[in-house]
N, C-alpha and C. Protein backbone atom coordinates (compact mmCIF):
# COMPACT_ATOMS: atom_id res chain seq x y z
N UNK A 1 180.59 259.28 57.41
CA UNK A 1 181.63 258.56 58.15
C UNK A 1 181.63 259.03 59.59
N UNK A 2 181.82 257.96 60.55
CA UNK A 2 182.34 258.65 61.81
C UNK A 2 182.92 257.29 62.43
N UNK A 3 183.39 258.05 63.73
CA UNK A 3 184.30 257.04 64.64
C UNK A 3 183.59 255.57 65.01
N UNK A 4 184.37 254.72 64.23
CA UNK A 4 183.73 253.48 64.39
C UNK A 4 183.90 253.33 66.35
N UNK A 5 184.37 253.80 67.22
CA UNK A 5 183.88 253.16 68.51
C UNK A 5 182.83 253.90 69.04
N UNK A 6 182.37 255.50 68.31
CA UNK A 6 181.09 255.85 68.50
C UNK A 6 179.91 255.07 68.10
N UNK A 7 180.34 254.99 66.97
CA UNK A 7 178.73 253.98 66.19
C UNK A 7 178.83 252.80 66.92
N UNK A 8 179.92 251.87 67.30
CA UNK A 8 179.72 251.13 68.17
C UNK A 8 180.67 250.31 69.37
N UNK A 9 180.90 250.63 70.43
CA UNK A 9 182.10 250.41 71.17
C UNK A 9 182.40 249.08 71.83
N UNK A 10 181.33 248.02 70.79
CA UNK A 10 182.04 246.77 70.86
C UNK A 10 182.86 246.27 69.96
N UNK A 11 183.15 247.06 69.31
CA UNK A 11 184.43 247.25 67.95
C UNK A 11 185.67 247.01 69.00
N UNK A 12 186.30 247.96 69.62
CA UNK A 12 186.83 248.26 70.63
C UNK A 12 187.50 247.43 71.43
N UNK A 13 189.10 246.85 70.77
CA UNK A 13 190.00 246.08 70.98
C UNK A 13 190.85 245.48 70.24
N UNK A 14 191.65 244.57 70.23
CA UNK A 14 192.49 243.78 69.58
C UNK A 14 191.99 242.69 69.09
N UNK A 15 191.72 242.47 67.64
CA UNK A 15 191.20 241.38 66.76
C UNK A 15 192.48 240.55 65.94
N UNK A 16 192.04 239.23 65.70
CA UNK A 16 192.53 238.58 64.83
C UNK A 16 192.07 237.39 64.19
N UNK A 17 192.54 237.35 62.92
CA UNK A 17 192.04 236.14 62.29
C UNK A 17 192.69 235.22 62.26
N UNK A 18 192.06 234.35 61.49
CA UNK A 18 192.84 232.88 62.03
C UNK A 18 193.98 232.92 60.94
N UNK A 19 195.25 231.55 61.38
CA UNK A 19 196.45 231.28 60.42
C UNK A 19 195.88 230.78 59.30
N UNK A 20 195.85 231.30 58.19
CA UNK A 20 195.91 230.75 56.99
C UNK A 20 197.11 231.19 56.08
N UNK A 21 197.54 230.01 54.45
CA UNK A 21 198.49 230.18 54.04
C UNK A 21 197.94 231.21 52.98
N UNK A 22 199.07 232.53 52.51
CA UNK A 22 198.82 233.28 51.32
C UNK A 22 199.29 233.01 50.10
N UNK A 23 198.77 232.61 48.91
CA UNK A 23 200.14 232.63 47.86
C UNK A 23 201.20 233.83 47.79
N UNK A 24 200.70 234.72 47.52
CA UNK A 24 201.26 236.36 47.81
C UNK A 24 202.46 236.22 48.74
N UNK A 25 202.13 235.34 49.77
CA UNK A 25 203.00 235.92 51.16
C UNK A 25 204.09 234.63 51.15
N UNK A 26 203.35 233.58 50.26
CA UNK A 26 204.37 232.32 50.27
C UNK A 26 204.44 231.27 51.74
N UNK A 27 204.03 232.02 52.50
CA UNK A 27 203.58 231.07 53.71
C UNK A 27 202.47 231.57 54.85
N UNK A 28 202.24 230.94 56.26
CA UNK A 28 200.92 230.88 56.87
C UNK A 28 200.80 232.35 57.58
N UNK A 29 200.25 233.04 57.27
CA UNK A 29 200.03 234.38 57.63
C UNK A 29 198.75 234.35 58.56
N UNK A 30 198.55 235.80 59.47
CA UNK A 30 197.21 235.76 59.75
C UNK A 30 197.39 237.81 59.58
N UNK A 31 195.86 238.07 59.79
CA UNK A 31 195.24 239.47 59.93
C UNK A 31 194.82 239.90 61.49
N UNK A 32 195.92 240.84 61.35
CA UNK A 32 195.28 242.29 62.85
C UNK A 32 194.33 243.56 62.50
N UNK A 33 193.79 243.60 63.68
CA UNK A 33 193.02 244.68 63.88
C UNK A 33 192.97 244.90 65.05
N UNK A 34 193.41 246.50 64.69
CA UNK A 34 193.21 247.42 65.89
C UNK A 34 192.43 248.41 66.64
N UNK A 35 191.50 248.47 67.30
CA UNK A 35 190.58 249.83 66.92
C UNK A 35 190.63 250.40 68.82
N UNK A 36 191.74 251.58 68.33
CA UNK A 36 191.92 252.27 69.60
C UNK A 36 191.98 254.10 69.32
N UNK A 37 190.92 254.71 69.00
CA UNK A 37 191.34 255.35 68.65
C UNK A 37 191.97 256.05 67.74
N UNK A 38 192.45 257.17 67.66
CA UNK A 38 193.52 257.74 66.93
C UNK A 38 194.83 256.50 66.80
N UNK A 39 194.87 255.58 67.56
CA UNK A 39 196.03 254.58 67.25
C UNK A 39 195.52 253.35 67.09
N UNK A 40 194.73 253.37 66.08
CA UNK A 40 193.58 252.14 65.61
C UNK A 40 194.60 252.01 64.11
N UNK A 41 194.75 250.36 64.26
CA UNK A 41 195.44 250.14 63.23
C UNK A 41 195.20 248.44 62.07
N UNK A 42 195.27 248.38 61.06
CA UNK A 42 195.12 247.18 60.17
C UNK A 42 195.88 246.30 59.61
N UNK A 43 196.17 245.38 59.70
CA UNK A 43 197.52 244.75 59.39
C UNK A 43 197.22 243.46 58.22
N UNK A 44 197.44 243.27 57.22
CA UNK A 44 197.05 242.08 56.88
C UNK A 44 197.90 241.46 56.41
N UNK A 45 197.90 240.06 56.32
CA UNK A 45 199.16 239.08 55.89
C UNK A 45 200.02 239.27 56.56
N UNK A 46 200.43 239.36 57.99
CA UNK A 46 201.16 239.54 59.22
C UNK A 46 201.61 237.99 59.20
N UNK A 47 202.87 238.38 60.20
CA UNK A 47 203.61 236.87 60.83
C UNK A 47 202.34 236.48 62.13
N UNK A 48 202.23 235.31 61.80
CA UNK A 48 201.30 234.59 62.34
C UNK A 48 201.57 234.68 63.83
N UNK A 49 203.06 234.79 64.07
CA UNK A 49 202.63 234.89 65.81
C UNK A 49 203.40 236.18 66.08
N UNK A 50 203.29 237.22 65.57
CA UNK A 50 203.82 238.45 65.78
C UNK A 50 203.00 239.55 65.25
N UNK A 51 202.29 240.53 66.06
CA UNK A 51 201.39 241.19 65.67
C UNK A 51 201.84 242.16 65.05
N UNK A 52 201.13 242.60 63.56
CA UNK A 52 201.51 243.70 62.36
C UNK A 52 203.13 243.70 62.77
N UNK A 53 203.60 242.81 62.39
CA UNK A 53 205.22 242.47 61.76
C UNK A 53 204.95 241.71 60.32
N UNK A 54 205.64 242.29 60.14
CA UNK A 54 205.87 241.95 58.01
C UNK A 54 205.04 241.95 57.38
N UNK A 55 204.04 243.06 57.89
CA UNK A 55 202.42 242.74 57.17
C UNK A 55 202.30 243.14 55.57
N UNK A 56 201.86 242.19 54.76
CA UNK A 56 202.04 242.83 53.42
C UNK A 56 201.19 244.20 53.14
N UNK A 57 200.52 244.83 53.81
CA UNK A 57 199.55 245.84 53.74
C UNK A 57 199.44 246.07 55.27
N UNK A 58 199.68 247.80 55.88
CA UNK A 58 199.54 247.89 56.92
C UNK A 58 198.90 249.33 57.04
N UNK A 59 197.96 249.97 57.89
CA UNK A 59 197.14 251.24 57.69
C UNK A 59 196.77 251.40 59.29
N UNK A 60 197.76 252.41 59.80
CA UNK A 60 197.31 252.85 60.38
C UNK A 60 195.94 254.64 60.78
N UNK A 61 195.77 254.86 62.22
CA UNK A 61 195.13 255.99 62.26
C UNK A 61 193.66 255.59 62.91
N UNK A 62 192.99 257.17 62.91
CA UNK A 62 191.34 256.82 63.60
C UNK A 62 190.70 255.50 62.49
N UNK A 63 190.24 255.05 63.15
CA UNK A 63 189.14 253.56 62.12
C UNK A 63 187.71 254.86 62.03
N UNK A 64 187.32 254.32 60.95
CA UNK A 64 185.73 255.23 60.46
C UNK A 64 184.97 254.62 59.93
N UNK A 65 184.03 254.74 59.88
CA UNK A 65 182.96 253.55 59.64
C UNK A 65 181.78 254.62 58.64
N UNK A 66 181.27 253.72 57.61
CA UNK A 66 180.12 254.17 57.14
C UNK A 66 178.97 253.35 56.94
N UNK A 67 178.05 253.58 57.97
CA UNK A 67 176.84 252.60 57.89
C UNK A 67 175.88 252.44 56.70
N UNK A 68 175.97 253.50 55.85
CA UNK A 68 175.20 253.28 54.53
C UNK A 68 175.94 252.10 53.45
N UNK A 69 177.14 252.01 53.48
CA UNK A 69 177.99 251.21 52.91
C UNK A 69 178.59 250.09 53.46
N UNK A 70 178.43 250.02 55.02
CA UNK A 70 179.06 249.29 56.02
C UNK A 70 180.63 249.30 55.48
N UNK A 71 181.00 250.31 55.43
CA UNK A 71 182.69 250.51 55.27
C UNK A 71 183.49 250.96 56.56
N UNK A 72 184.69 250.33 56.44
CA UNK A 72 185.76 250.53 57.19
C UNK A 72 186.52 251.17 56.73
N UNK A 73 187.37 252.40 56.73
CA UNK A 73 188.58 253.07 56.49
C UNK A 73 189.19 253.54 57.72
N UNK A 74 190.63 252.69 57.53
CA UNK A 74 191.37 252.96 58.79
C UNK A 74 192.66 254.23 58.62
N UNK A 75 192.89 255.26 59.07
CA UNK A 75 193.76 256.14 58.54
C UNK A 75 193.39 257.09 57.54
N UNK A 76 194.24 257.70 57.14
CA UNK A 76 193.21 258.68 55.89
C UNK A 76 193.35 258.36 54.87
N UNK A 77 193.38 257.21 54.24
CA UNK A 77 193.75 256.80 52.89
C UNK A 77 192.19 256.43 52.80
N UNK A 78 191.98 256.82 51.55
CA UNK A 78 190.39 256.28 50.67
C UNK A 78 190.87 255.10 50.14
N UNK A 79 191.65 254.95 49.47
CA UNK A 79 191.74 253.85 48.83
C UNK A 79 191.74 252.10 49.39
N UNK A 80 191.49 251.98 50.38
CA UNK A 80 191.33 251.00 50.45
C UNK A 80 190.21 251.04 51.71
N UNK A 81 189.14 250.59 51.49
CA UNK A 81 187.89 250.78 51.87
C UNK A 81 187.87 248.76 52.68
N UNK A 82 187.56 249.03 53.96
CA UNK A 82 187.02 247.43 54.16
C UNK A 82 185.43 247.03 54.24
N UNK A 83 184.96 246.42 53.66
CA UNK A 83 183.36 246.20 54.40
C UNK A 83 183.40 245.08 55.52
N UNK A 84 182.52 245.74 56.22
CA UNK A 84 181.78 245.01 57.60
C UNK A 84 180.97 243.86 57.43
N UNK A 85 181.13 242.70 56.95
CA UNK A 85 180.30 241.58 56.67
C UNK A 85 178.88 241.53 58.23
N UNK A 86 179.66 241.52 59.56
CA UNK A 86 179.11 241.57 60.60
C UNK A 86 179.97 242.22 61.63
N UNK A 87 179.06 242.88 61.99
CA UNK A 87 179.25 243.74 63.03
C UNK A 87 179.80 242.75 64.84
N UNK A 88 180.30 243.13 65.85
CA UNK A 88 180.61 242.40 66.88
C UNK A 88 179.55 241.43 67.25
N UNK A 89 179.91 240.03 67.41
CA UNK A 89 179.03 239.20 68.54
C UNK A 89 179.73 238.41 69.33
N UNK A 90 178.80 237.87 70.19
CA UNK A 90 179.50 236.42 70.95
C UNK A 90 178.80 235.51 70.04
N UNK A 91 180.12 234.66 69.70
CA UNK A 91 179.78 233.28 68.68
C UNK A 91 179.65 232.38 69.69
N UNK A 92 178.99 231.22 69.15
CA UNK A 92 178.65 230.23 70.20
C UNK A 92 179.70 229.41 71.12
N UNK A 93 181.26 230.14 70.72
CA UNK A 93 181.97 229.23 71.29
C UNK A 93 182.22 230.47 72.67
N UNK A 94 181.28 231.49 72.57
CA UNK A 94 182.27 232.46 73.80
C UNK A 94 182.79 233.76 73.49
N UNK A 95 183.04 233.44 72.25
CA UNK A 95 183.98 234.29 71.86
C UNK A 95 183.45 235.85 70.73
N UNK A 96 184.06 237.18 71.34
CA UNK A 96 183.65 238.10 70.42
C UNK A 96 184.38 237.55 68.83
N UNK A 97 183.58 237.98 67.73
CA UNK A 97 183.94 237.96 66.48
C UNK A 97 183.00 238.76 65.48
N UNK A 98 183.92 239.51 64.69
CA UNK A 98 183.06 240.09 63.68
C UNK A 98 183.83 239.91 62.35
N UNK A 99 183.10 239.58 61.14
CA UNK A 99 183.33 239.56 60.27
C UNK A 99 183.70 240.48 58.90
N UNK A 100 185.02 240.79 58.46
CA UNK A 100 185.67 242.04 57.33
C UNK A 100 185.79 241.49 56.39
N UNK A 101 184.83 241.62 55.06
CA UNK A 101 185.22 241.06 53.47
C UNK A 101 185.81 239.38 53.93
N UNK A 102 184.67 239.14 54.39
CA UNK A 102 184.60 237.28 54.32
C UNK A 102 185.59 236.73 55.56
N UNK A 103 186.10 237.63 55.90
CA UNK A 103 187.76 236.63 56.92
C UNK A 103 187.10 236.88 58.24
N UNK A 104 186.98 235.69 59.38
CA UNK A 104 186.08 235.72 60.50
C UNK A 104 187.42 236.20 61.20
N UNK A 105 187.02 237.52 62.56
CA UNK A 105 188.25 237.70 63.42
C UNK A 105 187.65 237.33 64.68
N UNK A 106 188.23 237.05 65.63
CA UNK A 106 188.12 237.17 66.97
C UNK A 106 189.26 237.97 67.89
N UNK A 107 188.29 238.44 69.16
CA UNK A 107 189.23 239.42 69.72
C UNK A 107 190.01 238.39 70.77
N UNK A 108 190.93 239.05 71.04
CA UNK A 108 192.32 238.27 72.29
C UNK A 108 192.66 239.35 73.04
């Protein structure tokens, strides 16, 4: 494991995914990501226009990365491990986006 903005510091900003509805959450939620550091944080099932507010799952702390596994662990909890589908790009519309366990984010 090490500091995901060492392994790569186009990680390095404020991400989000798009509004979709949750059953879980009962209405249109979206997902944050944070990666700043020691105040790098994960938010998922958030109020769609309010960042990590009412998130049904929230983890903060350093983000860490393991390239043999392409895992994400944000904070010191093991238990909930994210994989890296894709690592940062510019998508054809412009825009940075990388992909976590299937959900496309882009940064703002």
């Amino acid at each position: 494991m090490q500091d995901l903005e060492k392994y790569n510091e186009d990680f390095k900003g404020d991400w989000k995914s798009n509004v979709y509805f949750s059953p879980s959450a009962g209405d249109s939620i979206r997902n944050y990501l944070k990666i700043d550091g020691k105040n790098s944080a994960f938010g998922l099932a958030c109020e769609k226009d309010n960042e990590f507010t009412n998130c049904l799952y929230f983890q903060s702390g350093k983000a860490k990365f393991n390239k043999a596994s392409n895992g994400l662990q944000v904070g010191n909890s093991v238990q909930i491990i994210y994989r890296v589908d894709q690592e940062p790009v510019i998508n054809s519309s412009g825009e940075w986006q990388i992909i976590i366990d299937s959900i496309i984010y882009t940064k703002y």
